[in-house]
N, C-alpha and C. Protein backbone atom coordinates (compact mmCIF):
# COMPACT_ATOMS: atom_id res chain seq x y z
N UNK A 1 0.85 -1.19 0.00
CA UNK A 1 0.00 0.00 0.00
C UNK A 1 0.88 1.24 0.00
N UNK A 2 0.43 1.95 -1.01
CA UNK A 2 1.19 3.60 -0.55
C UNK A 2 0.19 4.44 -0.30
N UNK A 3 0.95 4.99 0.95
CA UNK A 3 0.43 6.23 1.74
C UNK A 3 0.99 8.15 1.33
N UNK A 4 -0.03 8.51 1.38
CA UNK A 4 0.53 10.13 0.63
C UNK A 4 -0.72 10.87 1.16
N UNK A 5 -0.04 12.42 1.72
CA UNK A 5 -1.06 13.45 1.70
C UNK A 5 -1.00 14.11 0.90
N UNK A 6 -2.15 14.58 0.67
CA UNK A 6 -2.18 15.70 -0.77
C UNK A 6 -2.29 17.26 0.01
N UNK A 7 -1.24 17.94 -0.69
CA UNK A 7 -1.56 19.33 0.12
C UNK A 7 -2.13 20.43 -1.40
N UNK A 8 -3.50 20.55 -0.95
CA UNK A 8 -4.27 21.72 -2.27
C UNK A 8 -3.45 22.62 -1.99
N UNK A 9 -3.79 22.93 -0.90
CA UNK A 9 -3.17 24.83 -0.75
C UNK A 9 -2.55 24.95 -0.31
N UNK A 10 -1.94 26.17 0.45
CA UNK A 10 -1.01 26.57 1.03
C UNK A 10 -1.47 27.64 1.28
N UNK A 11 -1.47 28.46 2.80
CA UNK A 11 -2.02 29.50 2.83
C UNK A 11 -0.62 30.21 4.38
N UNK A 12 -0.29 31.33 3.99
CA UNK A 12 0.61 31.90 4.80
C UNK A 12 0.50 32.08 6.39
N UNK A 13 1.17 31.58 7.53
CA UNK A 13 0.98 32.30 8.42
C UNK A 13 0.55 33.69 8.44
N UNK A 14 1.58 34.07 7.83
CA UNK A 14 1.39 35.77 8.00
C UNK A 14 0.71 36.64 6.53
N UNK A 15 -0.35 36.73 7.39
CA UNK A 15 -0.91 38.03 6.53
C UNK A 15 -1.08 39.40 6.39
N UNK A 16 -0.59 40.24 5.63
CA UNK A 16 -0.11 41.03 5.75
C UNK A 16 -1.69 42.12 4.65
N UNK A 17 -2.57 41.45 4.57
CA UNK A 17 -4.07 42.05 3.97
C UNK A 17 -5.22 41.27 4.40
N UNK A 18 -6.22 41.27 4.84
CA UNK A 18 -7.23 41.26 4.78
C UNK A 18 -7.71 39.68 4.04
N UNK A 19 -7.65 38.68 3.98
CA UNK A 19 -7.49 37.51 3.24
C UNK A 19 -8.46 36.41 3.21
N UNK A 20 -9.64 36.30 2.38
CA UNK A 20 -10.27 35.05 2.55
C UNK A 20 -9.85 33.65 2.84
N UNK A 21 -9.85 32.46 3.39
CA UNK A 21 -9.46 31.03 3.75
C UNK A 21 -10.65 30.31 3.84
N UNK A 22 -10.26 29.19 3.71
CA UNK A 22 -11.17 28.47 4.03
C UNK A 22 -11.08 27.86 5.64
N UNK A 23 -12.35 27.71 5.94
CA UNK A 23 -12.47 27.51 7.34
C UNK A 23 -12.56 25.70 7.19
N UNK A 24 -11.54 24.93 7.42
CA UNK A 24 -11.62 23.95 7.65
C UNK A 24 -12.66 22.88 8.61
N UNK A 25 -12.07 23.77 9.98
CA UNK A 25 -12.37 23.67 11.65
C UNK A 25 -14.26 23.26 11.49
N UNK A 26 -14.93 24.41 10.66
CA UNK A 26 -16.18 24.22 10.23
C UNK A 26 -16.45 23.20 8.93
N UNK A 27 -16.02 22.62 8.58
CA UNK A 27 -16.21 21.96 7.28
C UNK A 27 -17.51 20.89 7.43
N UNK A 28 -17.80 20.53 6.63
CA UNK A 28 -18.92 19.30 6.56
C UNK A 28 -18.22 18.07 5.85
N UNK A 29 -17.49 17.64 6.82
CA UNK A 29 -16.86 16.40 6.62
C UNK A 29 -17.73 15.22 6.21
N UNK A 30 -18.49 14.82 6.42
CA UNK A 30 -19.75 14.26 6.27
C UNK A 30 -19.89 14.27 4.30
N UNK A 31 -20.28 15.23 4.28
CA UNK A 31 -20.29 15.59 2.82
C UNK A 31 -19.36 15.54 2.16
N UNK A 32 -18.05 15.59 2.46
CA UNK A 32 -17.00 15.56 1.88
C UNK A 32 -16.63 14.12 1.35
N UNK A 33 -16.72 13.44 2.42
CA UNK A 33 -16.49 11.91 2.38
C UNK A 33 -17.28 10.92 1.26
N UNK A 34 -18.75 11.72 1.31
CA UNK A 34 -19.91 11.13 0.35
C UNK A 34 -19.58 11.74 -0.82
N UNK A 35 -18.99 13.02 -1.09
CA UNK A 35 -18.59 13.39 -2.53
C UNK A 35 -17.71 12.88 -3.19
N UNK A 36 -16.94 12.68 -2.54
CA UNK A 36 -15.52 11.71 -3.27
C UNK A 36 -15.73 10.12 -3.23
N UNK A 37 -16.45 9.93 -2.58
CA UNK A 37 -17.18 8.11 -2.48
C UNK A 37 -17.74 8.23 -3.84
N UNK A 38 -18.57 9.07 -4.10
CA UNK A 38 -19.54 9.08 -5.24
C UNK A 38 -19.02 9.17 -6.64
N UNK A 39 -17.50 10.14 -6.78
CA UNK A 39 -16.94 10.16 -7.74
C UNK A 39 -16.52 9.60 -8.78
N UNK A 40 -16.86 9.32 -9.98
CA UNK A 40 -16.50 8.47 -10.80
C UNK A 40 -15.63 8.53 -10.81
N UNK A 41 -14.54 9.18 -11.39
CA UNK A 41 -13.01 9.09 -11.43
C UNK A 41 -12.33 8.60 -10.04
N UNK A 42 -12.58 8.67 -9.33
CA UNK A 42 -11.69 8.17 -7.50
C UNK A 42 -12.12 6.88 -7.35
N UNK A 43 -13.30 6.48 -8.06
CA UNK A 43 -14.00 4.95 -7.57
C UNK A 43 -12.83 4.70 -8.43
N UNK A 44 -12.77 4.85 -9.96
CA UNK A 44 -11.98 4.16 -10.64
C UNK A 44 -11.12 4.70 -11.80
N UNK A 45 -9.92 5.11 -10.99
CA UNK A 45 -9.33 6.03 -11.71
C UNK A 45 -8.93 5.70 -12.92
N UNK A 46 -8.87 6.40 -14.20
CA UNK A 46 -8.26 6.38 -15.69
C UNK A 46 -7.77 7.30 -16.09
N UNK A 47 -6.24 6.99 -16.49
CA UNK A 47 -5.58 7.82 -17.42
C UNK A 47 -5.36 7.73 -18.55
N UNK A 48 -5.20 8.68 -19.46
CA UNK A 48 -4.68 8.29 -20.93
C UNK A 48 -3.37 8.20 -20.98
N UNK A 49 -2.82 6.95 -22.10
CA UNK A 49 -1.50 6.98 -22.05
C UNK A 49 -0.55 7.84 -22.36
N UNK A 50 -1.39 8.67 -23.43
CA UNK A 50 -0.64 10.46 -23.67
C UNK A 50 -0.68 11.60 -22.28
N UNK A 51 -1.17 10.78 -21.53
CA UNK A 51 -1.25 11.75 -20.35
C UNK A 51 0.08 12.45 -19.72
N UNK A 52 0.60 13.61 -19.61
CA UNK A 52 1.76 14.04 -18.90
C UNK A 52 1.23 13.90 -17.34
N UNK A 53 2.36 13.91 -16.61
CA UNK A 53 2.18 13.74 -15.55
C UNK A 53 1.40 14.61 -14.30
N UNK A 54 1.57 16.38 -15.23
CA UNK A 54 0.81 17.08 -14.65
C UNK A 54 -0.33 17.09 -14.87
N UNK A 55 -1.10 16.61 -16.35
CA UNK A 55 -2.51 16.42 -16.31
C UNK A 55 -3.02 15.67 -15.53
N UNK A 56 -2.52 14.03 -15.47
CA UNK A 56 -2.76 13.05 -14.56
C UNK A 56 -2.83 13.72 -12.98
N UNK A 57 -2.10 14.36 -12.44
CA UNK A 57 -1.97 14.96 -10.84
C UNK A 57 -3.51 16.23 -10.49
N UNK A 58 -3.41 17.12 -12.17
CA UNK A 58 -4.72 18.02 -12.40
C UNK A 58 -5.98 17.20 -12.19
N UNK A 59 -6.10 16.31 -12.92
CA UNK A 59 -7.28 15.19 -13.10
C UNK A 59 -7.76 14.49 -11.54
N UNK A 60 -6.41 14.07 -10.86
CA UNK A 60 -6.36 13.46 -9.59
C UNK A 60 -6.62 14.39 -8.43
N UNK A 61 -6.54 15.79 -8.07
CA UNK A 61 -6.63 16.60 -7.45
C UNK A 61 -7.82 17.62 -7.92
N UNK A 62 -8.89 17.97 -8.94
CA UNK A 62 -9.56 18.43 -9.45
C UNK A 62 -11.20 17.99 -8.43
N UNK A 63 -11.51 16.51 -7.99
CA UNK A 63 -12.65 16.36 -7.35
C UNK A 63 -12.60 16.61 -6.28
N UNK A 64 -11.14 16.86 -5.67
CA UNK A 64 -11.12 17.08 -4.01
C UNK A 64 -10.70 18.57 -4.23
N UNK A 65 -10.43 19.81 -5.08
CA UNK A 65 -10.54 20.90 -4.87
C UNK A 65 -12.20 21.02 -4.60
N UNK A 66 -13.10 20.76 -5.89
CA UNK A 66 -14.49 20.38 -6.18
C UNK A 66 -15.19 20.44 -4.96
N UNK A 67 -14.49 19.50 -3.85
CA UNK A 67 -15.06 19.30 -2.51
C UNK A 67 -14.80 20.17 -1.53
N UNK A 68 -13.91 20.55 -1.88
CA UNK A 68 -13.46 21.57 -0.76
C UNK A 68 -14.06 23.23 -1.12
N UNK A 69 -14.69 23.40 -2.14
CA UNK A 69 -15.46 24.65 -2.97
C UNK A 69 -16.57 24.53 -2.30
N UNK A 70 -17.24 22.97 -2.54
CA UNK A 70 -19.30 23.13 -2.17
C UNK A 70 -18.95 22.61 -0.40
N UNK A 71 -18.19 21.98 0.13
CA UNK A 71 -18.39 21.85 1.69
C UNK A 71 -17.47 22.35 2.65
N UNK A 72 -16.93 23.31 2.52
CA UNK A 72 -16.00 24.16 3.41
C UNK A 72 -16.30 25.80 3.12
N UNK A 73 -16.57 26.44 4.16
CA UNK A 73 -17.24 27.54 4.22
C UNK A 73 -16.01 28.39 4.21
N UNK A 74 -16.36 29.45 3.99
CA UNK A 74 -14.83 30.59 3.67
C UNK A 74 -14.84 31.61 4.93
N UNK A 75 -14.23 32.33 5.47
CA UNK A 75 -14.00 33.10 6.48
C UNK A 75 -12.65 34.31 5.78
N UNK A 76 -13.00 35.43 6.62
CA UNK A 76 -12.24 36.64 6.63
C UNK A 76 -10.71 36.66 7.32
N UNK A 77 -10.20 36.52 7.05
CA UNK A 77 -8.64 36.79 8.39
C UNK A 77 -8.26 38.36 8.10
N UNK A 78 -8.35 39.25 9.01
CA UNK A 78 -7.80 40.77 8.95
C UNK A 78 -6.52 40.70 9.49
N UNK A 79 -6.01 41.69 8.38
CA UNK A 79 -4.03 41.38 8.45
C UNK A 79 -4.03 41.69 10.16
N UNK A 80 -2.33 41.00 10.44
CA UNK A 80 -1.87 40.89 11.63
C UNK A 80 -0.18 41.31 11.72
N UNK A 81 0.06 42.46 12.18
CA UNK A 81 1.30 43.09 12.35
C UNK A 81 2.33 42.22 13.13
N UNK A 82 3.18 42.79 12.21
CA UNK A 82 4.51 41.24 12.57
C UNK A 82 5.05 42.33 13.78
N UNK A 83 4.70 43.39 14.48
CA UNK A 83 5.43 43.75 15.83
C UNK A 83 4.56 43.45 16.64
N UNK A 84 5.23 43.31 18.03
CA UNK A 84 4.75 41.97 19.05
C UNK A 84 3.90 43.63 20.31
N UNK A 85 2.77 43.29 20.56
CA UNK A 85 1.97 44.11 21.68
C UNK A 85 2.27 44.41 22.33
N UNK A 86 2.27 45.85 22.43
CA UNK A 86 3.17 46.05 24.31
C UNK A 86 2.64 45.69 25.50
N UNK A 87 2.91 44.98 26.43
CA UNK A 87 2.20 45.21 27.40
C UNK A 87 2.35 45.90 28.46
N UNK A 88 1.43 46.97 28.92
CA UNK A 88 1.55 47.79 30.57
C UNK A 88 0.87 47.58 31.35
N UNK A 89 1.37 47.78 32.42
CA UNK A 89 0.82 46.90 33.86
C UNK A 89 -1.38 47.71 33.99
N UNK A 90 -1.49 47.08 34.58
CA UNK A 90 -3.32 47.03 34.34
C UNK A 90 -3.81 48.41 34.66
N UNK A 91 -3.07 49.25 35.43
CA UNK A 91 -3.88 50.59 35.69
C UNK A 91 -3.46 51.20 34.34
N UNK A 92 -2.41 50.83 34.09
CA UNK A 92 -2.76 51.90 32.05
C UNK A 92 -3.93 51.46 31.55
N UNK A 93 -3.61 50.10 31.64
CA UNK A 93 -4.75 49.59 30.48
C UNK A 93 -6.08 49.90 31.28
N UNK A 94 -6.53 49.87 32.01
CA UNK A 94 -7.31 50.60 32.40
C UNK A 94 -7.75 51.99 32.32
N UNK A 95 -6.76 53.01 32.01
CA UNK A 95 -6.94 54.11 31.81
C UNK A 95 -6.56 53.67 30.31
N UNK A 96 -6.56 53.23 29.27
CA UNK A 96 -6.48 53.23 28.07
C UNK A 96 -7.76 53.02 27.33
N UNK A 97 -8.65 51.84 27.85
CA UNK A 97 -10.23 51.26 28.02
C UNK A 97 -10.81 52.57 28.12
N UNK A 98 -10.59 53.60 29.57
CA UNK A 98 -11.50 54.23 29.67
C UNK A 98 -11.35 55.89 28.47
N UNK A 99 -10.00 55.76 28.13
CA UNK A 99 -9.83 56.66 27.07
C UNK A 99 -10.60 56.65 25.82
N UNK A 100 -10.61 55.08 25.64
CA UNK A 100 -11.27 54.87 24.35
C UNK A 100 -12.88 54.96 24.31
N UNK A 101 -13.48 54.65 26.02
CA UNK A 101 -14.47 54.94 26.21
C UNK A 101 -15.33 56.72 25.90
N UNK A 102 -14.15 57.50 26.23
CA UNK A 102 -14.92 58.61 26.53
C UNK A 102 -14.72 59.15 24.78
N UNK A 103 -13.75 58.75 23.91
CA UNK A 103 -13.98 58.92 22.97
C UNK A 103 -15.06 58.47 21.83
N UNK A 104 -15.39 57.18 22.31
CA UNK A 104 -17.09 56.37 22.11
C UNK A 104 -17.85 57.11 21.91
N UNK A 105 -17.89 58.01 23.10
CA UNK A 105 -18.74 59.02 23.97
C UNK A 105 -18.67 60.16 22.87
N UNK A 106 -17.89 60.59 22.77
CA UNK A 106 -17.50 61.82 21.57
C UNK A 106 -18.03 61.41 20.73
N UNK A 107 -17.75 61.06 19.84
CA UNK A 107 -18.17 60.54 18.62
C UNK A 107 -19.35 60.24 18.64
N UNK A 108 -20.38 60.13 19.39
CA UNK A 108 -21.87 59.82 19.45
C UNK A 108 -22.06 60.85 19.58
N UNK A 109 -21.50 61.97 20.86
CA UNK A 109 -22.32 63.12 20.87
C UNK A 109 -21.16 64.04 21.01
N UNK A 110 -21.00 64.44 19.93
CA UNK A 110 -19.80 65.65 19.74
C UNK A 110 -20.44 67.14 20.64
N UNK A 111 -20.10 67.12 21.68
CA UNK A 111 -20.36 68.19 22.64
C UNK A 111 -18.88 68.94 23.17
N UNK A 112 -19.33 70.08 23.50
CA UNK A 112 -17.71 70.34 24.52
C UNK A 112 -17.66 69.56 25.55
N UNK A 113 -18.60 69.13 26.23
CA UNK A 113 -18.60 68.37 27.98
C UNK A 113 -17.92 66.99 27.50
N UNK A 114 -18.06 66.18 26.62
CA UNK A 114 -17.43 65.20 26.15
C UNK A 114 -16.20 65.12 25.50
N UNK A 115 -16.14 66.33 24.72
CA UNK A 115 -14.63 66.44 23.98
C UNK A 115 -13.69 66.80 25.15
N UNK A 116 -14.33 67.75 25.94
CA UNK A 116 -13.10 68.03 27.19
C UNK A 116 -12.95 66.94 28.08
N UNK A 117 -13.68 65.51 28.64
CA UNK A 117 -13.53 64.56 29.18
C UNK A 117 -12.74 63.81 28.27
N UNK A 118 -12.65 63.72 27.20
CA UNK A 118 -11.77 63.05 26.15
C UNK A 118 -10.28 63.38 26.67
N UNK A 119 -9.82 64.61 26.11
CA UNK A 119 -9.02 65.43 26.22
C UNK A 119 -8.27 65.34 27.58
N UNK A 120 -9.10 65.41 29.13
CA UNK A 120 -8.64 65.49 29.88
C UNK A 120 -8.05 63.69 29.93
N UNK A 121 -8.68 62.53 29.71
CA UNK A 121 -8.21 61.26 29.90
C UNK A 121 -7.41 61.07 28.93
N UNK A 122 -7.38 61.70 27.63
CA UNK A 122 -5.85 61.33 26.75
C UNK A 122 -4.61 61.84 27.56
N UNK A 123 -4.51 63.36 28.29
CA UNK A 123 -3.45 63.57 28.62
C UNK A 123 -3.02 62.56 29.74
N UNK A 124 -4.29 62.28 30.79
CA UNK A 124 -3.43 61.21 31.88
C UNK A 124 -3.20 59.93 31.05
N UNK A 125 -3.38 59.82 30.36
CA UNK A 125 -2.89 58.45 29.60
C UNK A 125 -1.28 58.64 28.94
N UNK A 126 -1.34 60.22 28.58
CA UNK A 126 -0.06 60.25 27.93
C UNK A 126 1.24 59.84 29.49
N UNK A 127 0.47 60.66 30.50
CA UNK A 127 1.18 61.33 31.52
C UNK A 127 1.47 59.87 32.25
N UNK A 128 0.47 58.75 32.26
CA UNK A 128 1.13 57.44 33.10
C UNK A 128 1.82 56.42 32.16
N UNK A 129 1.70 56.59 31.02
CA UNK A 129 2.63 55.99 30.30
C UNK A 129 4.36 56.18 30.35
N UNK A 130 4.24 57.94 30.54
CA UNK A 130 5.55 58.47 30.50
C UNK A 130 6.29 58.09 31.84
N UNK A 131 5.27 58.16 32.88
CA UNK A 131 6.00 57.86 34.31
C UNK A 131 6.07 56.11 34.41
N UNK A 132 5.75 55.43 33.62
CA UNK A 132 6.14 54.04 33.16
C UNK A 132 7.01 54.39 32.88
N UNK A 133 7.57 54.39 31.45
CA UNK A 133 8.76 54.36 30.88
C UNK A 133 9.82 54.39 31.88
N UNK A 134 9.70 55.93 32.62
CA UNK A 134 10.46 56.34 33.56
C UNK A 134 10.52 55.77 34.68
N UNK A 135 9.92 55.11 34.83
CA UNK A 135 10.08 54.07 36.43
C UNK A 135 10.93 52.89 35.95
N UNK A 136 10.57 52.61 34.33
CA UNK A 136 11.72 51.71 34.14
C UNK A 136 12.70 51.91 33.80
N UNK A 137 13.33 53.17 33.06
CA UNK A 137 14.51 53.31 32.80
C UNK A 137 15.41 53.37 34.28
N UNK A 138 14.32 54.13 35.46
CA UNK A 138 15.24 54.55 36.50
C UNK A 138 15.42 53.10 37.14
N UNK A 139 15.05 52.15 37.16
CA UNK A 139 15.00 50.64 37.24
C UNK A 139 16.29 50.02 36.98
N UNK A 140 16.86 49.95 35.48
CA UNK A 140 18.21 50.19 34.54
C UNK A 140 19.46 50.76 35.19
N UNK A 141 18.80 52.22 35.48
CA UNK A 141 19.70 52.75 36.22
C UNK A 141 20.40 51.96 37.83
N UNK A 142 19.30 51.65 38.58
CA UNK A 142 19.64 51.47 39.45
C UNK A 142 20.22 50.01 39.67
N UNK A 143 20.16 49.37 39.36
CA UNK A 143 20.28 47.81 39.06
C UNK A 143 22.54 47.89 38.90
N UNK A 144 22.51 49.26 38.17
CA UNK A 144 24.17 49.10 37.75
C UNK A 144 24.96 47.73 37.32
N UNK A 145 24.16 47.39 36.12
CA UNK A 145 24.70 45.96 35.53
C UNK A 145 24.81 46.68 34.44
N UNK A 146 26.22 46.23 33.86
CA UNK A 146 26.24 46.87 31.96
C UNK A 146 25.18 45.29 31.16
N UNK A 147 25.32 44.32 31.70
CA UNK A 147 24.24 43.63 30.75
C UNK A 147 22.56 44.11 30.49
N UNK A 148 22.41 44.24 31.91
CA UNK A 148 20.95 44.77 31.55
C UNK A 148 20.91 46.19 30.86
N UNK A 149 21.73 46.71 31.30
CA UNK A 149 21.44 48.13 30.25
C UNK A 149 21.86 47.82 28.73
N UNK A 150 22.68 47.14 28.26
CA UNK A 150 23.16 46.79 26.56
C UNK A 150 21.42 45.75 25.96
N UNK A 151 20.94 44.98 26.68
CA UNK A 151 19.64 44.19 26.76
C UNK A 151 18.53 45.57 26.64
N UNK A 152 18.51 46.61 27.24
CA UNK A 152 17.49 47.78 27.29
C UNK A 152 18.05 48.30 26.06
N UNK A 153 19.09 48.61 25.94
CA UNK A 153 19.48 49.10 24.65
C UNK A 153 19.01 48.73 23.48
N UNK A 154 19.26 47.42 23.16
CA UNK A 154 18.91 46.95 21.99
C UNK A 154 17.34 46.31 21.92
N UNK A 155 16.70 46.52 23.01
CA UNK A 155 15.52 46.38 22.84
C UNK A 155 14.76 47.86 22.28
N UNK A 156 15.62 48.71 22.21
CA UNK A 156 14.98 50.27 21.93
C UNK A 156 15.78 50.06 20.35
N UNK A 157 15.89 49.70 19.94
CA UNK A 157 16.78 49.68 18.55
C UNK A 157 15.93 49.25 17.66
N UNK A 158 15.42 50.25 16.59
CA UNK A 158 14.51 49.99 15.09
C UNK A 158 14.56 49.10 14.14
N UNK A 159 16.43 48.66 14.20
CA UNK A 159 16.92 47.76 13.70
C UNK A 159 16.90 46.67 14.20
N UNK A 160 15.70 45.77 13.82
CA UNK A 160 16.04 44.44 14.97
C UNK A 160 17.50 43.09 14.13
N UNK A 161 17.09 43.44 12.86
CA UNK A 161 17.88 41.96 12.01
C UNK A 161 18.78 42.74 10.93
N UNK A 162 19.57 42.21 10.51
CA UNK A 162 20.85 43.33 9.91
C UNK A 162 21.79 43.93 10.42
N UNK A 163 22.29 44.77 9.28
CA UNK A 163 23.35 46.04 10.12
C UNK A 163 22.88 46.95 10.06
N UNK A 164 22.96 48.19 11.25
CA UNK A 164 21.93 49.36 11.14
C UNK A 164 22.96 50.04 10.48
N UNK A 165 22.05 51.84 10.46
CA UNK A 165 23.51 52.47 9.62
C UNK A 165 24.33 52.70 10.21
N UNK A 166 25.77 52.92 9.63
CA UNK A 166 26.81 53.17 10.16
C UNK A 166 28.14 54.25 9.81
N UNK A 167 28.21 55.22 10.49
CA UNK A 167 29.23 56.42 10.45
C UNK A 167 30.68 55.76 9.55
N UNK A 168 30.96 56.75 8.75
CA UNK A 168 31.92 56.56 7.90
C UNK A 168 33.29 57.07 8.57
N UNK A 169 34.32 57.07 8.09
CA UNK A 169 35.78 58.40 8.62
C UNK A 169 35.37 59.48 8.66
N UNK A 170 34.31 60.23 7.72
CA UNK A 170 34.31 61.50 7.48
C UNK A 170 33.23 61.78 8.57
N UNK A 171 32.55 60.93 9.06
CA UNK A 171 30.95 61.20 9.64
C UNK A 171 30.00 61.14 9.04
N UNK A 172 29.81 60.93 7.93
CA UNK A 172 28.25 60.72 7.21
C UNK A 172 28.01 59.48 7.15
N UNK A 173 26.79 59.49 7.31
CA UNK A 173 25.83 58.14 7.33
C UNK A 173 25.72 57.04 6.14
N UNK A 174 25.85 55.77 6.79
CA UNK A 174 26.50 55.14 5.77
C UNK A 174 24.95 53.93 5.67
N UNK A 175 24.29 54.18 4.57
CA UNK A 175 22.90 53.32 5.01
C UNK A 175 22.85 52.11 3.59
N UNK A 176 23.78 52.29 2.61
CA UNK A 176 23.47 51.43 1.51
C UNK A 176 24.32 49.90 1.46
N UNK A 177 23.74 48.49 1.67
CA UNK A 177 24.61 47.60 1.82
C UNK A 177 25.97 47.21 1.59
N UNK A 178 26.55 48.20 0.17
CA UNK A 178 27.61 47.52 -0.66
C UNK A 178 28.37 48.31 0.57
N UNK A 179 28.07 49.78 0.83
CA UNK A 179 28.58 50.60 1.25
C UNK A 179 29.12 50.22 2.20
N UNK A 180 27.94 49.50 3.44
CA UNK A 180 28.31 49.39 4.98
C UNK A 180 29.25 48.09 4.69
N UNK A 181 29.40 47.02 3.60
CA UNK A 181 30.48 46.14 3.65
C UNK A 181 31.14 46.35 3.71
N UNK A 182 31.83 47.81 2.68
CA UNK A 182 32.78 48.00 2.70
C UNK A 182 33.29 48.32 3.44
N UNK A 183 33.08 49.15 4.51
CA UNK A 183 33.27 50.03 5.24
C UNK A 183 33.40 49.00 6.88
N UNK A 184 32.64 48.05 6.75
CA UNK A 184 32.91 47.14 7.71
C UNK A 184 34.28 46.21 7.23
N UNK A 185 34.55 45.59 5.66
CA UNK A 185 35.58 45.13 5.22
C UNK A 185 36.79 46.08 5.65
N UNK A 186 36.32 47.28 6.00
CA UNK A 186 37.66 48.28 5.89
C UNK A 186 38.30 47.84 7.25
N UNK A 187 37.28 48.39 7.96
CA UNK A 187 37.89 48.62 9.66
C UNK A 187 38.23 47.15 9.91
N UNK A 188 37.60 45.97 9.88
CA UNK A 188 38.39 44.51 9.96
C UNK A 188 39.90 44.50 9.43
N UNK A 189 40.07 44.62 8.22
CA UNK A 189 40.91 44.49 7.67
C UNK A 189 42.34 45.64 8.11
N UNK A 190 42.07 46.62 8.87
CA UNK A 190 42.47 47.81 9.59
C UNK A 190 43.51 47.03 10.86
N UNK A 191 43.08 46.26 11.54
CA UNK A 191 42.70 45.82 12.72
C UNK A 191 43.22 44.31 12.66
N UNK A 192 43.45 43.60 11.55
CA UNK A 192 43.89 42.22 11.45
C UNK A 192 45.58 42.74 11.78
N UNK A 193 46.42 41.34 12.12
CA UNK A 193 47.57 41.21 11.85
C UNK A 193 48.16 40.89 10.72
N UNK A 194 49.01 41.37 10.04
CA UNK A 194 49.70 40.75 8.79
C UNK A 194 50.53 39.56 8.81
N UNK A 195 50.01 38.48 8.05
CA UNK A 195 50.67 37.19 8.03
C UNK A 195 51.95 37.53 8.05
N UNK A 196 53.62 37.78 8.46
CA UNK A 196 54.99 37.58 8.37
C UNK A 196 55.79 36.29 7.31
N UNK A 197 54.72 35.24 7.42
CA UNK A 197 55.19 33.54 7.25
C UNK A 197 56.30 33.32 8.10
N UNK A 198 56.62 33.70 9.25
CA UNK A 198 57.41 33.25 9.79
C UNK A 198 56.68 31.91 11.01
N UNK A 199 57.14 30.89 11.04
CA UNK A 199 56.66 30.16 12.01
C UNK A 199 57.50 30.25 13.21
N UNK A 200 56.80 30.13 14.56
CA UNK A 200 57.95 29.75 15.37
C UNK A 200 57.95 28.45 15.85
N UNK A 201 59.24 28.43 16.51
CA UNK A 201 59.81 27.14 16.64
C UNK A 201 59.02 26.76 18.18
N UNK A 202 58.25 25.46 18.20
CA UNK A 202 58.18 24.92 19.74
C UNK A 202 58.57 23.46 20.00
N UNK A 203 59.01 23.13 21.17
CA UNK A 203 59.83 22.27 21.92
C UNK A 203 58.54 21.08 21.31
N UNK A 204 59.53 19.90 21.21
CA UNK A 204 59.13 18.27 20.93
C UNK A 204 57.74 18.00 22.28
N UNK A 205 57.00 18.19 22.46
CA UNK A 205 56.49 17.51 24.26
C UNK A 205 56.73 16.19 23.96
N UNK A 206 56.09 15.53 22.99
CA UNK A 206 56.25 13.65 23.15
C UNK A 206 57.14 12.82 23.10
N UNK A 207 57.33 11.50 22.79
CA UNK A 207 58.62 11.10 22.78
C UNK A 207 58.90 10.72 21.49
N UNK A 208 60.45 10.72 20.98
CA UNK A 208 60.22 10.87 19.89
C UNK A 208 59.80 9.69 18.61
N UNK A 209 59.60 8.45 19.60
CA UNK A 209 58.32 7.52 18.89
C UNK A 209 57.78 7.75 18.19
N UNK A 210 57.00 9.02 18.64
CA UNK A 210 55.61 9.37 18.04
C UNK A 210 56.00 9.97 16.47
N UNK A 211 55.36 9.68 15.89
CA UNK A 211 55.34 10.24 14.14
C UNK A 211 54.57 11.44 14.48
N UNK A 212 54.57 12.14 13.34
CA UNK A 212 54.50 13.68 13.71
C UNK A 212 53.02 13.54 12.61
């Protein structure tokens, strides 16, 4: 007996638009099973001997797309940003909820009494965010480890994968790949030792039995 899965599709983790799929999870398996039972070609498959191999695979995969069209229902996926959620401790998010609340509020009834309740909960939202930040940098500070501060560092860095840009001899910004090779080839190559070919000489340790 040979065993094989057939893969129709392929559909991306990451979506980066708005993307129809098919919803498997919901499918009518039931129906699925009775459609391809029923199939003439799957009861008893035939090829022609002029057949290329991709028609034959088209032909063989054609009643189970078929099935997967009339008994699997389709669903929406709305794109999903490849940067990861911040999280702040619950009294922001709490004052973030109620920010978005009073703006609810606005937008239903555009009044001054509501726009100024808006207004006044955006600024404490700006204002406990900032004394976050600042409770953690002074955190950093106090701790006096160079690891955790180089770890804070590069967690604040735009550049997560690559080389970011990089200052030339003269000082200007060096942002184009060939460029920063070079310029990284330079300073390595700055900084190596120059081969001499001289070897030096070291003492026998073994005895002189041993083949070399």
């Amino acid at each position: 007996m040979v065993q094989f899965n057939v893969i129709v599709r392929h559909h991306d983790s990451f979506l980066t638009r708005p993307t129809i799929i098919h919803d498997f999870a919901n499918a009518d398996n039931d129906g699925i099973a009775s459609f391809l039972l029923n199939d003439p070609f799957l009861s008893c498959p035939k090829f022609n001997p002029g057949e290329t191999v991709d028609q034959a695979w088209d032909k063989l995969v054609k009643p189970i797309e078929d099935a997967i069209q009339l008994f699997v229902p389709t669903r929406t996926v709305c794109a999903r940003s490849s940067k990861k959620t911040r999280r702040y401790p619950r009294h922001i998010q709490r004052a973030v909820r109620k920010k978005c609340q009073r703006w609810r509020q606005y937008r239903k009834d555009r009044t001054s009494e509501n726009k100024g309740l808006y207004t006044k909960q955006s600024l404490f939202v700006r204002k406990v965010i900032y004394d976050h930040h600042k409770q953690v940098e002074q955190s950093v500070i106090k701790r006096d480890k160079l690891n955790t501060f180089y770890r804070y560092v590069s967690g604040k860095l735009s550049c997560k994968s690559g080389v970011g840009p990089l200052k030339s001899s003269s000082g200007e910004a060096i942002v184009g790949d060939a460029e920063k090779a070079e310029a990284l080839n330079s300073y390595f190559t700055s900084v190596f030792t120059v081969d001499d070919g001289i070897l030096p000489d070291f003492d026998r340790r073994v005895d002189d039995s041993v083949f070399h």
